[in-house]
C-alpha atoms as a PDB file:
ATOM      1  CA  UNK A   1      72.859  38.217  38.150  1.00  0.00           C
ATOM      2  CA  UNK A   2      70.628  35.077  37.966  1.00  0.00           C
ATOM      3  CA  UNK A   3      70.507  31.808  40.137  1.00  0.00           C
ATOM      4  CA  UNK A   4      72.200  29.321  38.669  1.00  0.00           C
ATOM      5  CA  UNK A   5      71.113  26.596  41.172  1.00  0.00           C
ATOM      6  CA  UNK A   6      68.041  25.172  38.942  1.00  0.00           C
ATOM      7  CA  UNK A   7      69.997  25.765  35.995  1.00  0.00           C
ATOM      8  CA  UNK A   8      70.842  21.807  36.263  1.00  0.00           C
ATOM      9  CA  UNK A   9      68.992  18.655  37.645  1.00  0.00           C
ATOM     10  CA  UNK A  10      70.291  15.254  37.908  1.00  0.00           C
ATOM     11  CA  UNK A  11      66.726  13.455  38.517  1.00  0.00           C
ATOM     12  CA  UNK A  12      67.065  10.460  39.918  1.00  0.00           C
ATOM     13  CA  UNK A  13      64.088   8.121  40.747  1.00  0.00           C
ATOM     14  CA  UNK A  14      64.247   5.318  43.411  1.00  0.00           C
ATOM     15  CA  UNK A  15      64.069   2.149  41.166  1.00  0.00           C
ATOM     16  CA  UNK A  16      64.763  -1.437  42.068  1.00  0.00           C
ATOM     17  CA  UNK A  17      67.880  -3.089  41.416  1.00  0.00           C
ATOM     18  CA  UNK A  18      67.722  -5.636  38.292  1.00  0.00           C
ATOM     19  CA  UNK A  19      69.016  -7.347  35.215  1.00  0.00           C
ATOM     20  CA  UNK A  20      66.379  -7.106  32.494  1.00  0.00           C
ATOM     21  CA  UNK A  21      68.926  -3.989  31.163  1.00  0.00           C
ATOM     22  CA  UNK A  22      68.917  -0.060  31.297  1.00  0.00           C
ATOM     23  CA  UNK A  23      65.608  -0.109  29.343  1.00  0.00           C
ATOM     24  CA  UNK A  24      63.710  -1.202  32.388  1.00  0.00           C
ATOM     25  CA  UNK A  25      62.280   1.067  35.325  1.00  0.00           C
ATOM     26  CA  UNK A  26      61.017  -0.923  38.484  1.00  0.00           C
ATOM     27  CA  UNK A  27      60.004   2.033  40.444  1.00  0.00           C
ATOM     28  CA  UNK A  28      59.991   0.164  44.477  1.00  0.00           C
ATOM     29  CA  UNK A  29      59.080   3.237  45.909  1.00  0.00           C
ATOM     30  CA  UNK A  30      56.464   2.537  49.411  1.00  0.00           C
ATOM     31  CA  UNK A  31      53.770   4.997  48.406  1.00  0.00           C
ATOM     32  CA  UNK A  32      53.627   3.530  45.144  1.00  0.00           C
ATOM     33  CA  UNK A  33      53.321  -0.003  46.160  1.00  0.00           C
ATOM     34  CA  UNK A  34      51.452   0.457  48.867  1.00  0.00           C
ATOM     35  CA  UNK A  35      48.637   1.887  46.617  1.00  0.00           C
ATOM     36  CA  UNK A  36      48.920  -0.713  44.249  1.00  0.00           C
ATOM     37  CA  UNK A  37      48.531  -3.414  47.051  1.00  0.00           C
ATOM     38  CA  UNK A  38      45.653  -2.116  48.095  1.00  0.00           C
ATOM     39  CA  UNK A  39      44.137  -1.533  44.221  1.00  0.00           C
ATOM     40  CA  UNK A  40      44.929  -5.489  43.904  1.00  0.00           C
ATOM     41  CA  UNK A  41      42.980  -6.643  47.180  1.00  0.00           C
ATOM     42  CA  UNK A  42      39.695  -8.381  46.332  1.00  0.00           C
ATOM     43  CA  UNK A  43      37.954  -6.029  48.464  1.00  0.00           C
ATOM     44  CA  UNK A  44      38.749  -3.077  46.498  1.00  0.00           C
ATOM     45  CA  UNK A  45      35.818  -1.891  43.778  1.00  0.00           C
ATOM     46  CA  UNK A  46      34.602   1.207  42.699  1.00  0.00           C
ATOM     47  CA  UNK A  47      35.279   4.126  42.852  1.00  0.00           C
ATOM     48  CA  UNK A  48      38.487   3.519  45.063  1.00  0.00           C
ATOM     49  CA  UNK A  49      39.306   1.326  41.916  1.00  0.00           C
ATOM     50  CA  UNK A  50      39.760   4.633  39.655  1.00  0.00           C
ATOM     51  CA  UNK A  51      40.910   6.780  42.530  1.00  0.00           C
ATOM     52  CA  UNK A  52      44.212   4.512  43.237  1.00  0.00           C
ATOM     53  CA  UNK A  53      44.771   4.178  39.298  1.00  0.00           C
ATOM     54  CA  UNK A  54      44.718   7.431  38.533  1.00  0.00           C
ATOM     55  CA  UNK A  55      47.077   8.774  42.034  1.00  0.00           C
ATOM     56  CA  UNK A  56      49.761   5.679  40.438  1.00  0.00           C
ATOM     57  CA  UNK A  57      49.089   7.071  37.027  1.00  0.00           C
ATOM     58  CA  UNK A  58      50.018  10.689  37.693  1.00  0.00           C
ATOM     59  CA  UNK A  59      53.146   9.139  40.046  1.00  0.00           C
ATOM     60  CA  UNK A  60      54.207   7.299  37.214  1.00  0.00           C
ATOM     61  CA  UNK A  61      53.585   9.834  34.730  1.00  0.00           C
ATOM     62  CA  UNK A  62      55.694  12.762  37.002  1.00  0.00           C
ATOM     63  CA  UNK A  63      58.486  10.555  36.722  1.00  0.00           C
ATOM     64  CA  UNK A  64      58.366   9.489  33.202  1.00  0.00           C
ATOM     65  CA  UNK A  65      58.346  13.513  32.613  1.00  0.00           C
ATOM     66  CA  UNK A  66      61.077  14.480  34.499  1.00  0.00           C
ATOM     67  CA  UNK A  67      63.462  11.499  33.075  1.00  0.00           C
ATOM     68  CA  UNK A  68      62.203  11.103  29.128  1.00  0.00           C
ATOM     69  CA  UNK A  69      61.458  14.860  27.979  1.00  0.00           C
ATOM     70  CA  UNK A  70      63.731  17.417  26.876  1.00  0.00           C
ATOM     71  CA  UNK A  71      64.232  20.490  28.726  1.00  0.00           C
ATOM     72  CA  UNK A  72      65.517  23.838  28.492  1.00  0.00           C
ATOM     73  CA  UNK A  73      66.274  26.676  30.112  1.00  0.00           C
ATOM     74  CA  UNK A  74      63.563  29.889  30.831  1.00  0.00           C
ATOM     75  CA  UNK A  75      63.253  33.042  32.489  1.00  0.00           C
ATOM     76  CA  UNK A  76      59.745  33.500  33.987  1.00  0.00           C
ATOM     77  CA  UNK A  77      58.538  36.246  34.731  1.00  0.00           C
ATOM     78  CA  UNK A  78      56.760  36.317  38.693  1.00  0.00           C
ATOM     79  CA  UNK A  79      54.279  38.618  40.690  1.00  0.00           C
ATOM     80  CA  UNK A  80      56.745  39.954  42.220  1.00  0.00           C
ATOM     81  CA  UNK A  81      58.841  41.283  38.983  1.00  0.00           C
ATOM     82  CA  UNK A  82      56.483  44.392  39.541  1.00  0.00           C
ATOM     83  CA  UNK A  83      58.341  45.390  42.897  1.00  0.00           C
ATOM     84  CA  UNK A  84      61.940  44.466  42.453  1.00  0.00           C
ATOM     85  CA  UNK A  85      63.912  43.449  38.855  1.00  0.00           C
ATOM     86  CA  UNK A  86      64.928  39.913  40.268  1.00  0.00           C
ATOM     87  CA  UNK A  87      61.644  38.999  40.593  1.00  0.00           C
ATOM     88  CA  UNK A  88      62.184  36.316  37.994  1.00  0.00           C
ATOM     89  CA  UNK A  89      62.545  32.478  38.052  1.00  0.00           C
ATOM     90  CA  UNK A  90      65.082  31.063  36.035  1.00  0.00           C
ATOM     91  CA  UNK A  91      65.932  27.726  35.936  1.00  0.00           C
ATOM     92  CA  UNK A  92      65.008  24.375  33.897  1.00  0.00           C
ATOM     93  CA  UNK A  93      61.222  23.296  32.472  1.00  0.00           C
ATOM     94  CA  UNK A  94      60.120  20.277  30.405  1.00  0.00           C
ATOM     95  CA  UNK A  95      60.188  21.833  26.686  1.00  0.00           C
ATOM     96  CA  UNK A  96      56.693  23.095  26.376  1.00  0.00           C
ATOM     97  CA  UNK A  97      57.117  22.541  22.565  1.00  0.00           C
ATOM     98  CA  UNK A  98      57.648  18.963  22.739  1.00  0.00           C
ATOM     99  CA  UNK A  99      54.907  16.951  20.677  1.00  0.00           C
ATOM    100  CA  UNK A 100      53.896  13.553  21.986  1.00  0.00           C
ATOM    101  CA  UNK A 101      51.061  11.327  21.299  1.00  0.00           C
ATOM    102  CA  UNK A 102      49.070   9.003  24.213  1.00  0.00           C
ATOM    103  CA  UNK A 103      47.701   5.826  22.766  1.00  0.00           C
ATOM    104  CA  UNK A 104      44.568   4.222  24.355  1.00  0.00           C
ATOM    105  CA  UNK A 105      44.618   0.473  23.841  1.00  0.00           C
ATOM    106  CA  UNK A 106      41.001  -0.003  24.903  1.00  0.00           C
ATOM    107  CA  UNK A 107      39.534  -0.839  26.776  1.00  0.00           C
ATOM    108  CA  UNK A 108      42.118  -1.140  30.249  1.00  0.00           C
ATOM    109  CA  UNK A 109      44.391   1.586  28.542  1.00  0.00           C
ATOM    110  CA  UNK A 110      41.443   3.833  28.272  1.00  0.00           C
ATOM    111  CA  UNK A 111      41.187   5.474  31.524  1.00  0.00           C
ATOM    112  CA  UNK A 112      45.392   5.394  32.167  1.00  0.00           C
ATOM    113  CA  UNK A 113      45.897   7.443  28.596  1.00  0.00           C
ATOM    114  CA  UNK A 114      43.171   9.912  29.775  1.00  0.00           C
ATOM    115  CA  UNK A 115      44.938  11.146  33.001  1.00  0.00           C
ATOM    116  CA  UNK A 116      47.961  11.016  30.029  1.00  0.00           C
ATOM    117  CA  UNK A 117      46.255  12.868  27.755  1.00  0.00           C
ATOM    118  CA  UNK A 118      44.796  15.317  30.431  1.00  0.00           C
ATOM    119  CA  UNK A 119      48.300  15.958  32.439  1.00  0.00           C
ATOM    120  CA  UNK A 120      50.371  16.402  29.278  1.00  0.00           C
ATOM    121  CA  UNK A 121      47.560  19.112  28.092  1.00  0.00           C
ATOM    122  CA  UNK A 122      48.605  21.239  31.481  1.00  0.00           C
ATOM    123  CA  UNK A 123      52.426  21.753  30.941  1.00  0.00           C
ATOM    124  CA  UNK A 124      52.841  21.523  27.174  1.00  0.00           C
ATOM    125  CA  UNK A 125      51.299  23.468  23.728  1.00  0.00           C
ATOM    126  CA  UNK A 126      47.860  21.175  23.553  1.00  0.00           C
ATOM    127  CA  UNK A 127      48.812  22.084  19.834  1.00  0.00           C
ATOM    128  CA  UNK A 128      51.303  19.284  20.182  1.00  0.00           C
ATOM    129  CA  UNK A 129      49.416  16.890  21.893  1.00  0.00           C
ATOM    130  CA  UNK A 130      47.250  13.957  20.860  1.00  0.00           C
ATOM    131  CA  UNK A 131      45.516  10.961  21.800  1.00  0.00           C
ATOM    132  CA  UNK A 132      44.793   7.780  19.743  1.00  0.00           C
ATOM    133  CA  UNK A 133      42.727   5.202  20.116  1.00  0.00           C
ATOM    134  CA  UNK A 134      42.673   1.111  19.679  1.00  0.00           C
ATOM    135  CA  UNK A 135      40.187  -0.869  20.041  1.00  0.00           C
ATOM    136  CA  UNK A 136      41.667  -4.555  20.884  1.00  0.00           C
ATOM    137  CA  UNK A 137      41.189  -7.565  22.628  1.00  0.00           C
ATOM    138  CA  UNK A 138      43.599 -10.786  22.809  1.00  0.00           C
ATOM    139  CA  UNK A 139      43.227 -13.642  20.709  1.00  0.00           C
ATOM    140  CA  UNK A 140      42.709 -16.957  22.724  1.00  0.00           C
ATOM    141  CA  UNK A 141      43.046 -21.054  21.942  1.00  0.00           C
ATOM    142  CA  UNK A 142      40.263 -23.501  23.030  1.00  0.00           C
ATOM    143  CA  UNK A 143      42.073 -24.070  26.619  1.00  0.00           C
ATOM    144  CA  UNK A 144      42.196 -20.146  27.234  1.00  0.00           C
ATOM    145  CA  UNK A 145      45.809 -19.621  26.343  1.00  0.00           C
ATOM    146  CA  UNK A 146      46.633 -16.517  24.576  1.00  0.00           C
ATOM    147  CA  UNK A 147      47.764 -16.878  21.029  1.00  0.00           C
ATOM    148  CA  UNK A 148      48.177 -13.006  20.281  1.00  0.00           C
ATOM    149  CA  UNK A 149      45.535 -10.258  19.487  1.00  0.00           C
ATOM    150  CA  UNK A 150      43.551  -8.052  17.172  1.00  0.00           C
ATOM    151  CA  UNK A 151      42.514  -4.088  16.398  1.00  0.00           C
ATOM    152  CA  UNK A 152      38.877  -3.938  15.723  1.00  0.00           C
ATOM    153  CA  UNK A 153      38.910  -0.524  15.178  1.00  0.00           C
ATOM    154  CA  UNK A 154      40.969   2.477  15.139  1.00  0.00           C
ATOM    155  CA  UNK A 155      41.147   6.285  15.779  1.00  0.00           C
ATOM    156  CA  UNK A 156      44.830   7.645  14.790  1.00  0.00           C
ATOM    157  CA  UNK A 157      45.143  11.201  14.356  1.00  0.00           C
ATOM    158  CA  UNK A 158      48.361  11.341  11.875  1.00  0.00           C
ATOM    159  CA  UNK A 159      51.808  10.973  11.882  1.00  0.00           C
ATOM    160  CA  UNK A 160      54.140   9.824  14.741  1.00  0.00           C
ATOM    161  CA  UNK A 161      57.541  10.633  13.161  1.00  0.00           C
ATOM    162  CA  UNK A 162      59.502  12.539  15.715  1.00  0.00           C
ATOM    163  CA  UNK A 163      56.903  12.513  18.302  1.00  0.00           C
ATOM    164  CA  UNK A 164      57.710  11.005  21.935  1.00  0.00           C
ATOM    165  CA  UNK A 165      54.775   7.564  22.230  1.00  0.00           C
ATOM    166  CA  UNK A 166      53.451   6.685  25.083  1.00  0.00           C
ATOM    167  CA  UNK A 167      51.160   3.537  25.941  1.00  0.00           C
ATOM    168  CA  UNK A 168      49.856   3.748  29.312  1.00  0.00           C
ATOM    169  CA  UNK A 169      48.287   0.177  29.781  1.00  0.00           C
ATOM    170  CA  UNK A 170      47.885  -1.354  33.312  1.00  0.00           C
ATOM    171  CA  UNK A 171      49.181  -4.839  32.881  1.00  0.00           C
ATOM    172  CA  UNK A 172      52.362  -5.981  31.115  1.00  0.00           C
ATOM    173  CA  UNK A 173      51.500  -9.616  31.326  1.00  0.00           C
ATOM    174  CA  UNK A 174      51.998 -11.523  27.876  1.00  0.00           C
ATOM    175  CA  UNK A 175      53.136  -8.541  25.554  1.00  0.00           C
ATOM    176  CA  UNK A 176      50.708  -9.663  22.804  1.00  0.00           C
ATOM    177  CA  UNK A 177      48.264  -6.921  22.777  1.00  0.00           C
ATOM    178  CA  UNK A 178      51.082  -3.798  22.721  1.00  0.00           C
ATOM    179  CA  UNK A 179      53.095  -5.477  20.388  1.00  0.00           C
ATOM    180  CA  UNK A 180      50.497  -5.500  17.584  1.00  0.00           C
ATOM    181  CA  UNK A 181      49.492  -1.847  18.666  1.00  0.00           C
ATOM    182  CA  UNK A 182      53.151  -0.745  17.982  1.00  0.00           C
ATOM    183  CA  UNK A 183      53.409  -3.187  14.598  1.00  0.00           C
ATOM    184  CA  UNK A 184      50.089  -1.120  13.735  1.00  0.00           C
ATOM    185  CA  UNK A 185      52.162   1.942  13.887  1.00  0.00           C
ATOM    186  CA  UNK A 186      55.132   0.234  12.350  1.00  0.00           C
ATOM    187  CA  UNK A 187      53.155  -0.481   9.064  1.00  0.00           C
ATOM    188  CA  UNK A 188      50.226   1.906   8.714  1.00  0.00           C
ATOM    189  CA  UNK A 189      51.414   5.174  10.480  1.00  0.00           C
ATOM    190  CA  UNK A 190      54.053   7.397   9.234  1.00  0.00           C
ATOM    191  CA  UNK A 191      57.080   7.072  11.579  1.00  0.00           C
ATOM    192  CA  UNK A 192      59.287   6.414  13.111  1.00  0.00           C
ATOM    193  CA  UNK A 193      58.555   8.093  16.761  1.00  0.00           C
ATOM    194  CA  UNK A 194      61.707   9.813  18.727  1.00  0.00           C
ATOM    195  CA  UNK A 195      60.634   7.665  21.485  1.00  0.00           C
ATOM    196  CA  UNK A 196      58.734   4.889  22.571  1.00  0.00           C
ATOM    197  CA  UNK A 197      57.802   4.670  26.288  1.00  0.00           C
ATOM    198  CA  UNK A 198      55.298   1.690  28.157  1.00  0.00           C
ATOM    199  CA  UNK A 199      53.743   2.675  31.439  1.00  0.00           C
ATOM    200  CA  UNK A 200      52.229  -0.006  33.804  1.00  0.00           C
ATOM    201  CA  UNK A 201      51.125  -0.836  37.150  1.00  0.00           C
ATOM    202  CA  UNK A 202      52.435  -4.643  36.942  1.00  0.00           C
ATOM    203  CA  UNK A 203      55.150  -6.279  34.209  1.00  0.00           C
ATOM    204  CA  UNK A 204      56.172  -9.841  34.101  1.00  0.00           C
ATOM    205  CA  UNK A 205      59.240 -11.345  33.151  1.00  0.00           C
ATOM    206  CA  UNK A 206      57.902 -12.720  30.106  1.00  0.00           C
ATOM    207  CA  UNK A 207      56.261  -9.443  28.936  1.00  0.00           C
ATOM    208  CA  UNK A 208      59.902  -7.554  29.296  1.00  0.00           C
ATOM    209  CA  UNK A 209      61.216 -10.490  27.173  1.00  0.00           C
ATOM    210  CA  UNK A 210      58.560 -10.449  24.740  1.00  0.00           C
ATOM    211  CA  UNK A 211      58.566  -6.812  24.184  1.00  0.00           C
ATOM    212  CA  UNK A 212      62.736  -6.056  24.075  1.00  0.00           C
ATOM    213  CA  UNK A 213      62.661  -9.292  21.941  1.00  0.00           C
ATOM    214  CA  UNK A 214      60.331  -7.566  19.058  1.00  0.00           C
ATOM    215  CA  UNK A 215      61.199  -3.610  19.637  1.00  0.00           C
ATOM    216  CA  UNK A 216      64.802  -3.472  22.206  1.00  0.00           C
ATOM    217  CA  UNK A 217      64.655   0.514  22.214  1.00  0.00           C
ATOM    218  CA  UNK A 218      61.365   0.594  24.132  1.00  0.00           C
ATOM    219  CA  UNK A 219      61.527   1.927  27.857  1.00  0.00           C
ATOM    220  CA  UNK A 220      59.173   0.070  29.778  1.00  0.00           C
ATOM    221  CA  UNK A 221      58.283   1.767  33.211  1.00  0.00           C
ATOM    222  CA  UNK A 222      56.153   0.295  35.682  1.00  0.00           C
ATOM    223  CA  UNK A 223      55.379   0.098  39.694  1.00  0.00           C
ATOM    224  CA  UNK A 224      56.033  -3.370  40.658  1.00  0.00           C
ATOM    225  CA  UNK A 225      57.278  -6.907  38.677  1.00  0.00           C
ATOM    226  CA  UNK A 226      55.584 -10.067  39.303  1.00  0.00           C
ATOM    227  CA  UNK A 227      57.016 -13.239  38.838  1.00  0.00           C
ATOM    228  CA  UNK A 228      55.033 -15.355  41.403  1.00  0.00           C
ATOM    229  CA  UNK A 229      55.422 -18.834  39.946  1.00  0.00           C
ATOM    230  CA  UNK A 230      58.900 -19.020  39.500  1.00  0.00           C
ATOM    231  CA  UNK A 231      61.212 -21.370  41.772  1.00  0.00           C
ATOM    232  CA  UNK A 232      61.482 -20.165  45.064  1.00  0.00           C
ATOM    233  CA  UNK A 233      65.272 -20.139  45.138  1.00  0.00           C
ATOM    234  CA  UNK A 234      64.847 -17.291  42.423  1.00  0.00           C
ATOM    235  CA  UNK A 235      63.442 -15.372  45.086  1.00  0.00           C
ATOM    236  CA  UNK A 236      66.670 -15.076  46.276  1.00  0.00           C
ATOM    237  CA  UNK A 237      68.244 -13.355  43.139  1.00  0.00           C
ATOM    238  CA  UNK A 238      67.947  -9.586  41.970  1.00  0.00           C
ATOM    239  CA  UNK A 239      65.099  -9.552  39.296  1.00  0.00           C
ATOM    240  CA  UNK A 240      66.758 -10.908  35.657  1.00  0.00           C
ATOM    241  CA  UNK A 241      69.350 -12.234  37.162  1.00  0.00           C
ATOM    242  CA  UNK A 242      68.115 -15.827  36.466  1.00  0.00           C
ATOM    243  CA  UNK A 243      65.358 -14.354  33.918  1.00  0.00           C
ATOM    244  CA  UNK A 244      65.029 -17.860  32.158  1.00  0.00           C
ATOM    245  CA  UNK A 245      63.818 -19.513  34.998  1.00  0.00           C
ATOM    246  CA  UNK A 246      61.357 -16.681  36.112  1.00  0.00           C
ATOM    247  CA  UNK A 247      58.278 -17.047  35.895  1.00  0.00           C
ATOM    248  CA  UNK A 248      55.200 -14.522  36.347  1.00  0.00           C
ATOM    249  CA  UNK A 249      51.974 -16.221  33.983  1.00  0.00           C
ATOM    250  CA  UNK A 250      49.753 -19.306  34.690  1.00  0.00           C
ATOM    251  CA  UNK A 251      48.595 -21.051  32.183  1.00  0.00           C
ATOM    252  CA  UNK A 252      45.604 -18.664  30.867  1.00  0.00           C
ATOM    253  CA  UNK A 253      48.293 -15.864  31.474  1.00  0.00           C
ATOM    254  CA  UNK A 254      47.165 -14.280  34.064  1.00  0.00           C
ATOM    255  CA  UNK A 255      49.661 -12.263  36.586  1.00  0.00           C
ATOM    256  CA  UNK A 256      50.814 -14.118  40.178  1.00  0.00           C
ATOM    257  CA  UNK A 257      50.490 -12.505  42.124  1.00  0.00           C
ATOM    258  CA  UNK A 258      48.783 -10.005  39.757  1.00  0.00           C
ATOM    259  CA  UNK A 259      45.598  -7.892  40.491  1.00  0.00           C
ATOM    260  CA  UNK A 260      43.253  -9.826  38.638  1.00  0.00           C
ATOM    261  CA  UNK A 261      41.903  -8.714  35.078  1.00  0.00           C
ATOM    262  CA  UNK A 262      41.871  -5.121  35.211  1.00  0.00           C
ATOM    263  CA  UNK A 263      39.790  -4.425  32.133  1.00  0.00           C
ATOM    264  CA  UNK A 264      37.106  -6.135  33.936  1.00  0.00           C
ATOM    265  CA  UNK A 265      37.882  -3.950  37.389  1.00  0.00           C
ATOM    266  CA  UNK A 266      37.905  -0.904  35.755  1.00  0.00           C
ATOM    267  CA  UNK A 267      34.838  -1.048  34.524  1.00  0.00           C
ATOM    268  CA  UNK A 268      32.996  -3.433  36.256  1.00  0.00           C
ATOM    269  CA  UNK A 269      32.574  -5.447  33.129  1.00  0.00           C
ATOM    270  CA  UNK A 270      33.011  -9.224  33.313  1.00  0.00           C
ATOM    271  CA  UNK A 271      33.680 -10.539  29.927  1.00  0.00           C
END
């Protein structure tokens, strides 16, 4: 006989309440926004700076596993199979099998798709695992404003078709920069991906619009929404709820309450 009790999970992860749609993962869990309240003071700098990234990346990343990737069932063998015959587990594991590819969009994404790259190496086939690389940097008017972005350069390692994406990047604040990383794999990478997932820290109102508006099937996790500058009597509403009237970018599109520009944090580079 076997256990049948791990046989079957119904994950469930505590997420904030909202309106943007079922594509959308506010994760309002106290650890996690604790740590990112204290990565967003002005007093923090490095090294706390990478510490607190990477304990919200590998949070983030635990969760994303559990709820996006295909499982199946196993029989494992443990140390103590040598003393009695039921010394097996047997229950569910993430498909070991499954291939996925972590996309650095440099230079903010860079150290997020490492811990990526890094966890997914420890519980599936590194066969089956890549990382890719783009170079980018937004596109700006004379008054600061962001008018889009651009790839200066790029490392991708082959197809996507069939593999599960994922673009770890810290701040969802205008959209511009991932959506011309995923038109890049649109048009010059063979495609399309099984899946196509967005991991942040911080997301704004505008960058769930602008994203769902362009690609709808993309699930967009992240630790907190911040939409600062809207009205205050949308305060009072569950996020999306009045999503027109929400607000989370000044002018020069920066995040309020935000963290700052974290490409600049992370690596104590301020230009």
């Amino acid at each position: 006989m076997q256990e049948k009790a791990y046989e079957t999970s119904d994950y469930d992860a505590w997420e904030l309440k909202q309106e943007y749609g079922s594509k959308v993962h506010l994760f309002a869990e106290p650890y996690l926004l604790t740590q990112l309240a204290v990565l967003c003071s002005p007093d923090t700098v490095q090294p706390q700076v990478n510490d607190i990234i990477e304990n919200c990346y590998r949070s983030l990343l635990v969760r994303v596993f559990n709820r996006e990737f295909p499982r199946l069932l196993r029989t494992v063998d443990t140390r103590m199979v040598q003393s009695t015959d039921r010394g097996r587990y047997h229950g569910i594991s993430i498909d070991p099998t499954t291939p996925v590819v972590t996309v650095n969009v440099a230079r903010a994404g860079t150290f997020p798709s490492h811990i990526c790259f890094h966890m997914l190496n420890q519980f599936l086939d590194p066969a089956v695992v890549r990382q890719d690389h783009l170079v980018m940097d937004r596109t700006t008017d004379s008054e600061g404003r962001v008018t889009g972005a651009r790839i200066h350069s790029s490392k991708v390692g082959g197809s996507v078709k069939g593999r599960i994406l994922i673009v770890p990047d810290p701040m969802g604040a205008t959209g511009s920069s991932l959506i011309h990383a995923l038109g890049h794999y649109h048009t010059e990478v063979e495609g399309p991906p099984k899946r196509v997932i967005h991991i942040h820290l911080i997301v704004t109102p505008e960058y769930i619009r602008a994203i769902h508006d362009k690609y709808p099937d993309v699930e967009i996790y992240a630790i907190r929404l911040d939409r600062g500058l809207s009205p205050p009597e949308v305060f009072d509403t569950p996020p999306g709820a009045r999503w027109s009237e929400e607000r989370g970018l000044d002018d020069q599109q920066y995040i309020v309450p935000g963290g700052g520009g974290f490409g600049e944090i992370l690596n104590n580079s301020w230009v």
